[in-house]
C-alpha atoms as a PDB file:
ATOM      1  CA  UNK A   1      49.426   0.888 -15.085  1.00  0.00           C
ATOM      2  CA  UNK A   2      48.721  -1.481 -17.742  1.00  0.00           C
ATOM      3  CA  UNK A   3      45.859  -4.024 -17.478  1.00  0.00           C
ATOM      4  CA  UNK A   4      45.614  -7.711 -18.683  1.00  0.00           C
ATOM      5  CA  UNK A   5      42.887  -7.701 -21.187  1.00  0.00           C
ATOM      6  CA  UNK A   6      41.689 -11.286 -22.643  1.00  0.00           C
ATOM      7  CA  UNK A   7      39.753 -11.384 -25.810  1.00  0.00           C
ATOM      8  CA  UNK A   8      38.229 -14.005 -26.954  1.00  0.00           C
ATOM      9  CA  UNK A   9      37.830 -14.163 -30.630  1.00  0.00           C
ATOM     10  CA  UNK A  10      40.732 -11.747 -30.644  1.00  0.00           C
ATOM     11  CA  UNK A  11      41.993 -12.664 -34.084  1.00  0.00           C
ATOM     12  CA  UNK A  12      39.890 -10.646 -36.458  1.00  0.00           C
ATOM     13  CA  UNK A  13      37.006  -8.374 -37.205  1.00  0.00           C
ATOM     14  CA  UNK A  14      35.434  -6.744 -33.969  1.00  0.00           C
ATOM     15  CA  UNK A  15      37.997  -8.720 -31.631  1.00  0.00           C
ATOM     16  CA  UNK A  16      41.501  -8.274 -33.371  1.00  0.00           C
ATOM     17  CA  UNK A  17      40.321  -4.488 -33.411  1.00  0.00           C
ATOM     18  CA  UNK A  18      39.309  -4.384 -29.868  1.00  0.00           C
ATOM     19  CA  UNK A  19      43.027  -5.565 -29.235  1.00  0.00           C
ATOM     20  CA  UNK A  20      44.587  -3.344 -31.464  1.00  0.00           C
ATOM     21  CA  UNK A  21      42.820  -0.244 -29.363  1.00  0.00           C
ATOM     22  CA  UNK A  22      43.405  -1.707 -25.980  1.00  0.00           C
ATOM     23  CA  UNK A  23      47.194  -2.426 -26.811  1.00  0.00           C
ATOM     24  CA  UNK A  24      47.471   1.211 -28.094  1.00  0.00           C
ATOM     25  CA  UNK A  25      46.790   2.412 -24.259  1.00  0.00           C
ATOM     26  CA  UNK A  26      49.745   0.187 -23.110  1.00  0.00           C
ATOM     27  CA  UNK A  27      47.276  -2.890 -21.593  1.00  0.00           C
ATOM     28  CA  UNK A  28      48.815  -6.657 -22.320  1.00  0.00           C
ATOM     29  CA  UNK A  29      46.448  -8.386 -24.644  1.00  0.00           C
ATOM     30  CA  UNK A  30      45.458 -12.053 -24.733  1.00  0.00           C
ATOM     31  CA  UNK A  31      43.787 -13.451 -27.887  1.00  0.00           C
ATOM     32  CA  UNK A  32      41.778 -16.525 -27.593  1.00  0.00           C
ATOM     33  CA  UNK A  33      39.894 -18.300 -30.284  1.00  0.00           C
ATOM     34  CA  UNK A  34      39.748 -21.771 -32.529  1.00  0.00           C
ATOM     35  CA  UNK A  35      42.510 -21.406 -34.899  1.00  0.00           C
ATOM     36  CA  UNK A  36      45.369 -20.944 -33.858  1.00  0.00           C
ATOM     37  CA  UNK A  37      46.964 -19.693 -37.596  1.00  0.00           C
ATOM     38  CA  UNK A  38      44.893 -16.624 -37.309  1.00  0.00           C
ATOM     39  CA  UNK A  39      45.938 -16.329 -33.427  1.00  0.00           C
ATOM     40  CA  UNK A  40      49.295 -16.107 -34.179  1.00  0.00           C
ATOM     41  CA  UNK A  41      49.399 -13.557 -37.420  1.00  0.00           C
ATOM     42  CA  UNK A  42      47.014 -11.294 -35.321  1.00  0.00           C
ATOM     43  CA  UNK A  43      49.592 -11.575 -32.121  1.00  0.00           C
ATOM     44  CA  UNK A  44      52.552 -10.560 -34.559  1.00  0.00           C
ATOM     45  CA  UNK A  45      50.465  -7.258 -35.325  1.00  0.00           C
ATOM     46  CA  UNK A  46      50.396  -6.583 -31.515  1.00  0.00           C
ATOM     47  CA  UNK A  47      53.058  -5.901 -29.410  1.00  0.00           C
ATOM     48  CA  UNK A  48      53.654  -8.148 -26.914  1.00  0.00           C
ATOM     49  CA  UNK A  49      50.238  -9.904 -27.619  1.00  0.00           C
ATOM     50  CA  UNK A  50      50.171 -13.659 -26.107  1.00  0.00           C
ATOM     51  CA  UNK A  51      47.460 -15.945 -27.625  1.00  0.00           C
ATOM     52  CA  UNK A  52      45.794 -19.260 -26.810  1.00  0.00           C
ATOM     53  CA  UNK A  53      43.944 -21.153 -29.100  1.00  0.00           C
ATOM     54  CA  UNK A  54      40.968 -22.890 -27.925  1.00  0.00           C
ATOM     55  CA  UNK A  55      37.653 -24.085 -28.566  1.00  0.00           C
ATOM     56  CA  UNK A  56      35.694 -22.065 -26.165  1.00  0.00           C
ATOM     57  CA  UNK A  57      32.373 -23.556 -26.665  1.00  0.00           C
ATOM     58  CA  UNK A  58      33.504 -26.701 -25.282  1.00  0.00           C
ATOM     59  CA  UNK A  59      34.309 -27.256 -21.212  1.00  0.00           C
ATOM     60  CA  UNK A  60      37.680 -28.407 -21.844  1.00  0.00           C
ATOM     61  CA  UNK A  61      39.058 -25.938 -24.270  1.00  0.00           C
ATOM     62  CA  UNK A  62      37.273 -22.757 -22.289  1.00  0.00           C
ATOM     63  CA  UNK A  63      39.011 -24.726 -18.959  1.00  0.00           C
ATOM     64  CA  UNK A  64      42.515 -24.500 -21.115  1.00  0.00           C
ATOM     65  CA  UNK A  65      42.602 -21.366 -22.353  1.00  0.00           C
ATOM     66  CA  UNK A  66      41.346 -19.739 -18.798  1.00  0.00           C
ATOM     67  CA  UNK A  67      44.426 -22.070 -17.238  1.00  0.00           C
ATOM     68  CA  UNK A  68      46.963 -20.676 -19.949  1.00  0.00           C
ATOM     69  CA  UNK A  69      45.299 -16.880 -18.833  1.00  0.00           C
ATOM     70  CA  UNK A  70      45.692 -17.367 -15.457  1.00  0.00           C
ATOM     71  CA  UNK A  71      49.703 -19.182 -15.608  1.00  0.00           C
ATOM     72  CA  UNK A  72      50.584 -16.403 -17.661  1.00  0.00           C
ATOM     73  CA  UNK A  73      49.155 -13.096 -15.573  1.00  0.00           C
ATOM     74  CA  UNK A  74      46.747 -14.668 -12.747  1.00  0.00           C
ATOM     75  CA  UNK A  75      44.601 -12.225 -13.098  1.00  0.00           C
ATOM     76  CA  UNK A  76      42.315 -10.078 -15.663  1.00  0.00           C
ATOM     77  CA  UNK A  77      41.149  -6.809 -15.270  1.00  0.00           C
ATOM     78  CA  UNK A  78      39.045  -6.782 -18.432  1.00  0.00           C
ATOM     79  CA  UNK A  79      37.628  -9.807 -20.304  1.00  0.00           C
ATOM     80  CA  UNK A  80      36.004  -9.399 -23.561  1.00  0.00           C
ATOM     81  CA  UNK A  81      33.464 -11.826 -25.571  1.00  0.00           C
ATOM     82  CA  UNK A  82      33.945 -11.638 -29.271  1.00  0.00           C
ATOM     83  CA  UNK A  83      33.667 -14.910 -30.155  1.00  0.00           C
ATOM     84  CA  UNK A  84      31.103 -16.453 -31.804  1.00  0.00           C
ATOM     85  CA  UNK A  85      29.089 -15.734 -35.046  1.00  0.00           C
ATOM     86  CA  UNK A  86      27.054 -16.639 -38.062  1.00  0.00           C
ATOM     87  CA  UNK A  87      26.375 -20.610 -38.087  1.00  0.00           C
ATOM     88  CA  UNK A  88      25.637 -20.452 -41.526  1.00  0.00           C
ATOM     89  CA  UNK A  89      29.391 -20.388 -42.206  1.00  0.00           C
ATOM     90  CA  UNK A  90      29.586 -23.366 -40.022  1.00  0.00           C
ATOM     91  CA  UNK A  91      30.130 -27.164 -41.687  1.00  0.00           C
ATOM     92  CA  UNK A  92      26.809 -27.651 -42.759  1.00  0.00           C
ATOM     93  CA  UNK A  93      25.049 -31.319 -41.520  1.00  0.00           C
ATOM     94  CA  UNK A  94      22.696 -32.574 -43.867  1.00  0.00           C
ATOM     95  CA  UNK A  95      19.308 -34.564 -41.734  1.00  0.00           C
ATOM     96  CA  UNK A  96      16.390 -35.863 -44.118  1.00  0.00           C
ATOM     97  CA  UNK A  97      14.135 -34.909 -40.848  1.00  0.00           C
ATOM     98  CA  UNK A  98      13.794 -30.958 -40.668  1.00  0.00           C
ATOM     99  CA  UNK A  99      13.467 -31.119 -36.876  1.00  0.00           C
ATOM    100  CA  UNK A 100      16.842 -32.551 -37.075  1.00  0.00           C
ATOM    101  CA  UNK A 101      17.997 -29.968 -38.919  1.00  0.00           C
ATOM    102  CA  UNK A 102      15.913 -27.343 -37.078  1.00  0.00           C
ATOM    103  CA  UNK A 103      17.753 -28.838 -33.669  1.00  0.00           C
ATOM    104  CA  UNK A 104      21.701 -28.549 -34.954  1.00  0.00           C
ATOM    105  CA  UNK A 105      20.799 -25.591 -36.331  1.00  0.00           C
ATOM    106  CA  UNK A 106      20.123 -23.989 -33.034  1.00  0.00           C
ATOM    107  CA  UNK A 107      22.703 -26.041 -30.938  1.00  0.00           C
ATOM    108  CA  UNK A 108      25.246 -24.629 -33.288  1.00  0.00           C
ATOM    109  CA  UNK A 109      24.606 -20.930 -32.700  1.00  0.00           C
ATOM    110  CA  UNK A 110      23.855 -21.305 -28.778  1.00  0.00           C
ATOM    111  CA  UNK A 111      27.415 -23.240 -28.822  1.00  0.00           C
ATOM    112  CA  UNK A 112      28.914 -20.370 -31.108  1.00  0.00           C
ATOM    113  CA  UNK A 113      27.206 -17.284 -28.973  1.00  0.00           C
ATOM    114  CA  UNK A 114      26.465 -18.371 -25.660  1.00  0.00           C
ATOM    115  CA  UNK A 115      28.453 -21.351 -24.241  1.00  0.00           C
ATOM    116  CA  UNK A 116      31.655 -19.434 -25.888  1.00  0.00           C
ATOM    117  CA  UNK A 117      31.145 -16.585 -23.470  1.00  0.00           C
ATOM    118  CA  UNK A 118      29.244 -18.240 -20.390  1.00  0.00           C
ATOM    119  CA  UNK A 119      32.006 -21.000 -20.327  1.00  0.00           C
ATOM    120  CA  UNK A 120      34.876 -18.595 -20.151  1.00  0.00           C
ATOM    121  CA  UNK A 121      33.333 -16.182 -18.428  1.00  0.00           C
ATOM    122  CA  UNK A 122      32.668 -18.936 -15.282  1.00  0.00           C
ATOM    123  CA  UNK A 123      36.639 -20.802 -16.021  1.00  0.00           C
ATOM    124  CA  UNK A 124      37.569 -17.198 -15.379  1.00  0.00           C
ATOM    125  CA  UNK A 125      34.933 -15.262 -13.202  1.00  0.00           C
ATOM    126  CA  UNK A 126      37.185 -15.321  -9.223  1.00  0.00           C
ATOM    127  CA  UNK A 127      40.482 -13.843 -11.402  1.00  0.00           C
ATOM    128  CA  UNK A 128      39.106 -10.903 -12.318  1.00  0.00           C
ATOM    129  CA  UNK A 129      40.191  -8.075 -10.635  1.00  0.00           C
ATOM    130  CA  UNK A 130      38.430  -6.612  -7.869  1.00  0.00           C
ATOM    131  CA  UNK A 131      37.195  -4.273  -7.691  1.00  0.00           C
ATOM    132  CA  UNK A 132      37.940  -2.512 -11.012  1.00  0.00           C
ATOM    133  CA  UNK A 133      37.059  -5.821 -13.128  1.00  0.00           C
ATOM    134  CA  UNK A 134      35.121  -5.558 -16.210  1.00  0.00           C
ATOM    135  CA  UNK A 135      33.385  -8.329 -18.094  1.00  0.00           C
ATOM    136  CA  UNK A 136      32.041  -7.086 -21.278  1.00  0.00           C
ATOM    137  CA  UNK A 137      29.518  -8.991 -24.486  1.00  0.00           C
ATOM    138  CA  UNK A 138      28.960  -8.401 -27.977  1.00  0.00           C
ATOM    139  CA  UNK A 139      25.576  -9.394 -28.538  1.00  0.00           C
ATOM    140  CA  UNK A 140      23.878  -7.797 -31.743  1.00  0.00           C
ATOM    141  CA  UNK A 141      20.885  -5.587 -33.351  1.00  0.00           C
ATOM    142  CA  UNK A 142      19.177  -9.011 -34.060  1.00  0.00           C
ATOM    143  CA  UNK A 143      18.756  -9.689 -30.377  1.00  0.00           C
ATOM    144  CA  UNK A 144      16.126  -6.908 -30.252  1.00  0.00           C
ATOM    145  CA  UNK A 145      14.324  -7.408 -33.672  1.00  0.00           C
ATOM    146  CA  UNK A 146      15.545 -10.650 -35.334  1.00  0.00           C
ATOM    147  CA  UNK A 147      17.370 -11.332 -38.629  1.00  0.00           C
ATOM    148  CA  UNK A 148      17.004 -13.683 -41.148  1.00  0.00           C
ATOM    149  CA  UNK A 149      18.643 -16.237 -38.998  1.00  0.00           C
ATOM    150  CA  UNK A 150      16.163 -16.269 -35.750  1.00  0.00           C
ATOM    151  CA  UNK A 151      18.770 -18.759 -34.808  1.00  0.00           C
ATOM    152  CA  UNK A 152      21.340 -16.238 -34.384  1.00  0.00           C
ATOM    153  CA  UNK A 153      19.525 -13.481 -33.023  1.00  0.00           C
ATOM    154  CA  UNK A 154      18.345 -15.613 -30.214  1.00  0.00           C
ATOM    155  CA  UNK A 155      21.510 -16.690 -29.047  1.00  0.00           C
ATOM    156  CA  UNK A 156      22.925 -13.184 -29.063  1.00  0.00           C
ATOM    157  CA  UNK A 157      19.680 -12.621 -26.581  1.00  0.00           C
ATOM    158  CA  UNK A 158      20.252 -14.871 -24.784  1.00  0.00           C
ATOM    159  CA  UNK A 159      23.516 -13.213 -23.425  1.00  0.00           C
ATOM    160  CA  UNK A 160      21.175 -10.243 -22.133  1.00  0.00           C
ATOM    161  CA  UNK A 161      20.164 -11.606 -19.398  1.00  0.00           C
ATOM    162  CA  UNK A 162      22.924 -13.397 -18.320  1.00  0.00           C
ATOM    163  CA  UNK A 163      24.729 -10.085 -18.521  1.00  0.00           C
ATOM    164  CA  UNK A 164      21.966  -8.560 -16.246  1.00  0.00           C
ATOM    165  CA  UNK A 165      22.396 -11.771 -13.796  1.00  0.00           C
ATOM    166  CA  UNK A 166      26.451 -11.424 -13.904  1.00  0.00           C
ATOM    167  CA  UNK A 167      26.232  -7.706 -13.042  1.00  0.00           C
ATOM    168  CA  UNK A 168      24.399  -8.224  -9.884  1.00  0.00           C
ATOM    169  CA  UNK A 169      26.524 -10.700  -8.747  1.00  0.00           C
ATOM    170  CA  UNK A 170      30.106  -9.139  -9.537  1.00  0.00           C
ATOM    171  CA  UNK A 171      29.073  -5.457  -8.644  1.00  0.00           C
ATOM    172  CA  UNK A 172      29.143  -6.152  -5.024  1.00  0.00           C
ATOM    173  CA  UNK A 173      32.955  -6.601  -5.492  1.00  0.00           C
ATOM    174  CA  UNK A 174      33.302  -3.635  -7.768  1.00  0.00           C
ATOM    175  CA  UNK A 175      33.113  -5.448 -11.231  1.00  0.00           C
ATOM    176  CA  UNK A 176      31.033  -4.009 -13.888  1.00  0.00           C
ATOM    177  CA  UNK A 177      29.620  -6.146 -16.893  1.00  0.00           C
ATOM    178  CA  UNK A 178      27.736  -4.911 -19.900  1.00  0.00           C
ATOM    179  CA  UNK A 179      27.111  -5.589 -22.903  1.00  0.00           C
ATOM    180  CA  UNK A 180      27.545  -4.071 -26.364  1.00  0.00           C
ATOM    181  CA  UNK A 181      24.934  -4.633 -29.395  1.00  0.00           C
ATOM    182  CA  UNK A 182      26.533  -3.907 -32.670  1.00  0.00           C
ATOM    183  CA  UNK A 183      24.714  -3.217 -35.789  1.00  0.00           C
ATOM    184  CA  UNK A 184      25.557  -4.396 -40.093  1.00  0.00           C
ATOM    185  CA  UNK A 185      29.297  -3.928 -39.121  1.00  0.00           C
ATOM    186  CA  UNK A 186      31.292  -4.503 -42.408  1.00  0.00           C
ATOM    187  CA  UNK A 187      35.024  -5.216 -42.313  1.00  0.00           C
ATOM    188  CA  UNK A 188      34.298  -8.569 -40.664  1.00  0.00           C
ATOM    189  CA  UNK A 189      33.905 -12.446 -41.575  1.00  0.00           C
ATOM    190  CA  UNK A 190      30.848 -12.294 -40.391  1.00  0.00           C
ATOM    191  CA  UNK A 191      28.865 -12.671 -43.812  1.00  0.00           C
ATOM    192  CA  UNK A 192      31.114 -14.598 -45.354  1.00  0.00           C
ATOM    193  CA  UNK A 193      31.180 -12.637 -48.303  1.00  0.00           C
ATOM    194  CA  UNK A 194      30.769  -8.516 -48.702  1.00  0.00           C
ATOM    195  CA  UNK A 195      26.321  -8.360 -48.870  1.00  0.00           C
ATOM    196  CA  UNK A 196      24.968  -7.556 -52.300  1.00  0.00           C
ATOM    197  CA  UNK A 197      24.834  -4.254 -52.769  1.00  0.00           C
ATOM    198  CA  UNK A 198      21.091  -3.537 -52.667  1.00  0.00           C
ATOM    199  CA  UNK A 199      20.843  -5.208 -49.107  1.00  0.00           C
ATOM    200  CA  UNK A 200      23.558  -3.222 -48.254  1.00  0.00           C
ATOM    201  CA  UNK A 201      22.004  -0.037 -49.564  1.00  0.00           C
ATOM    202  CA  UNK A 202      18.944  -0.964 -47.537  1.00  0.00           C
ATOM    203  CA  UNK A 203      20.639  -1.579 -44.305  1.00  0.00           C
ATOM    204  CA  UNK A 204      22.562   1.550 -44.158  1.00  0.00           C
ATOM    205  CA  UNK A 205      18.720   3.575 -45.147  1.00  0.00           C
ATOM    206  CA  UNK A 206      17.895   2.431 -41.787  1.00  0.00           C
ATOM    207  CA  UNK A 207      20.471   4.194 -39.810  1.00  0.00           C
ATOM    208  CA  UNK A 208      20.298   7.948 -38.988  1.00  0.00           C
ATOM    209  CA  UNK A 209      24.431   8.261 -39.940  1.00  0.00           C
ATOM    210  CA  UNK A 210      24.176   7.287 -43.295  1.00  0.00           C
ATOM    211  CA  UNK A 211      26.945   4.848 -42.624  1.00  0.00           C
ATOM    212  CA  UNK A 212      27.705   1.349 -41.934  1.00  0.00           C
ATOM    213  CA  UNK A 213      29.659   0.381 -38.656  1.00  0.00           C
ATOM    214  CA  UNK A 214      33.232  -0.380 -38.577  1.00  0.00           C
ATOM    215  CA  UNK A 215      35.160  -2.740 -35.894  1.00  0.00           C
ATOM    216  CA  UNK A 216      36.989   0.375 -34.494  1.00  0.00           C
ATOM    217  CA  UNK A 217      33.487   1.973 -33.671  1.00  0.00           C
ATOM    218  CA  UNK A 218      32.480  -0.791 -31.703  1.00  0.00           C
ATOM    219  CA  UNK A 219      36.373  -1.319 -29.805  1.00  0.00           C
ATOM    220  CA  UNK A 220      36.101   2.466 -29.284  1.00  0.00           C
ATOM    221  CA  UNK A 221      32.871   1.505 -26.856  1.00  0.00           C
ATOM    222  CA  UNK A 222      34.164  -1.412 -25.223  1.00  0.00           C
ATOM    223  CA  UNK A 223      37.187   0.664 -24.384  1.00  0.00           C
ATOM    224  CA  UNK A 224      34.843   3.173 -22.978  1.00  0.00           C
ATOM    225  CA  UNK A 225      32.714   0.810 -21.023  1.00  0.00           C
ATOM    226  CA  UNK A 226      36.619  -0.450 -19.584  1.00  0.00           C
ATOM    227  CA  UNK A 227      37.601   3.058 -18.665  1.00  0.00           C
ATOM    228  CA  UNK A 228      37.148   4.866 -15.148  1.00  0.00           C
ATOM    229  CA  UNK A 229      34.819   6.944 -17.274  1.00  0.00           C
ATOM    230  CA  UNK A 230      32.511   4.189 -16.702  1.00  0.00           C
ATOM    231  CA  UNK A 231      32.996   2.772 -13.544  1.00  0.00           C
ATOM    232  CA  UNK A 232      28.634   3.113 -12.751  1.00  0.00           C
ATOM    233  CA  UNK A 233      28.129   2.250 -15.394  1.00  0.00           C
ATOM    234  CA  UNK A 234      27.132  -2.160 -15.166  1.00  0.00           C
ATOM    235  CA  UNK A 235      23.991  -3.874 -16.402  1.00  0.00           C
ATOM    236  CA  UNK A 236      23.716  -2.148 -19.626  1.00  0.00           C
ATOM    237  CA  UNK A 237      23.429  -3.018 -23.615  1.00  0.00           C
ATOM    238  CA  UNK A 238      24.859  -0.580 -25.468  1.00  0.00           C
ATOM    239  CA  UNK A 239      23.768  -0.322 -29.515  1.00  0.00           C
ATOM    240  CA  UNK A 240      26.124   1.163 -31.480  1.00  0.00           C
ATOM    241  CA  UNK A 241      23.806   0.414 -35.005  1.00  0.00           C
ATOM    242  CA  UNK A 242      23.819   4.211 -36.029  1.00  0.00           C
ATOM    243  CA  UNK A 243      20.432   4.687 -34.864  1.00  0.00           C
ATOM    244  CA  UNK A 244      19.083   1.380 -37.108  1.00  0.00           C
ATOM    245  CA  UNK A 245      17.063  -0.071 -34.027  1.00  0.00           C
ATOM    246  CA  UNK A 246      15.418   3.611 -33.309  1.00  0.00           C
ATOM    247  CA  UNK A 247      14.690   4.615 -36.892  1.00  0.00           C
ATOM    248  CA  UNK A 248      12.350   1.057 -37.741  1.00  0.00           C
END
């Protein structure tokens, strides 16, 4: 039977191919993010993808798009957080006081990363399905050893425990929720631009595949972690870095 299956940030890199795989099995897919241009040329890919677009790091727009969910299929049986990302790519604010700067700095990334997901997650937390529900995060590699922006790699923690939190609280009613920490996945706007290619060199030395990640590798997992397969399987951050994290 298919499933309703929202994504938020649904329109490209790790979200657009999350989509992609669950619309291959036959599930409806909902895209949600901020622009709605790249909403609607992903949903075109998709077969009978619907979209909303949405700022999800604000009350009213995560309160929208979770009202245009639920009119549309009243329920979701899996809900996945892809939104977010690197603030450095964000509209940069210019303060002559570097606390200033220090403060939108982090706001930006906890409103990217975290209020994104938590906001959603809570507009849309009694229409999941239940039991059978999943809720599922991308957090990243950074959570566990920082990056260059500490920023970043905070806010990505921060989901980790809100994760744990969420899975004791839905698993009485036979909803899972886990998370999913992604290594250097390339084939995303996440840089920006591609990385040099000595930092890129570097980054894949640290894995034990010899390889960067792609999207598919990481919608492959969430699929997984959505599948009967893995129906005790809740609380849980799954790295899918190529062994980067184990091989520092």
């Amino acid at each position: 039977m298919a499933r309703v299956v929202v994504i938020s940030g649904g329109g490209t890199g790790i979200g657009f191919a999350t989509a992609e795989t669950f619309a291959a099995d036959g599930d409806n897919v909902v895209l949600l993010g901020r622009r709605e241009d790249v909403l609607a040329e992903a949903a075109e890919k998709i077969p009978g993808a619907r979209y909303c677009a949405a700022d999800l790091s604000d009350p009213q727009g995560a309160r929208r798009a979770a009202d245009f969910v639920k009119q549309e299929h009243g329920t979701v049986d899996v809900l996945v957080h892809s939104a977010g990302g690197n603030g450095g790519l964000e509209e940069q604010v210019e303060h002559t006081d570097s606390l200033e700067t220090i403060a939108h700095d982090w706001t930006l990334n906890f409103r990217l990363n975290v209020l994104t997901a938590v906001l959603l997650t809570e507009a849309l937390r009694d229409h999941v399905t239940a039991p059978g529900g999943r809720v599922l995060f991308i957090t990243s590699i950074s959570a566990y050893r920082g990056s260059g922006r500490v920023e970043y790699g905070s806010s990505k923690a921060a989901l980790h425990p809100y994760t744990f939190t969420l899975a004791r609280e839905l698993g009485p009613h036979g909803i899972t929720v886990n998370a999913v920490a992604p290594g250097l996945i390339e084939q995303t706007p996440f840089f920006g631009e591609p990385l040099p290619d000595e930092r890129r060199r570097l980054r894949i030395a640290e894995t034990a595949t010899g390889r960067v990640g792609l999207p598919s590798d990481v919608a492959q997992t969430l699929h997984w972690l959505a599948s009967d397969a893995a129906s005790h399987i809740t609380a849980q951050v799954i790295q899918v870095n190529g062994g980067a994290e184990s091989s520092r």
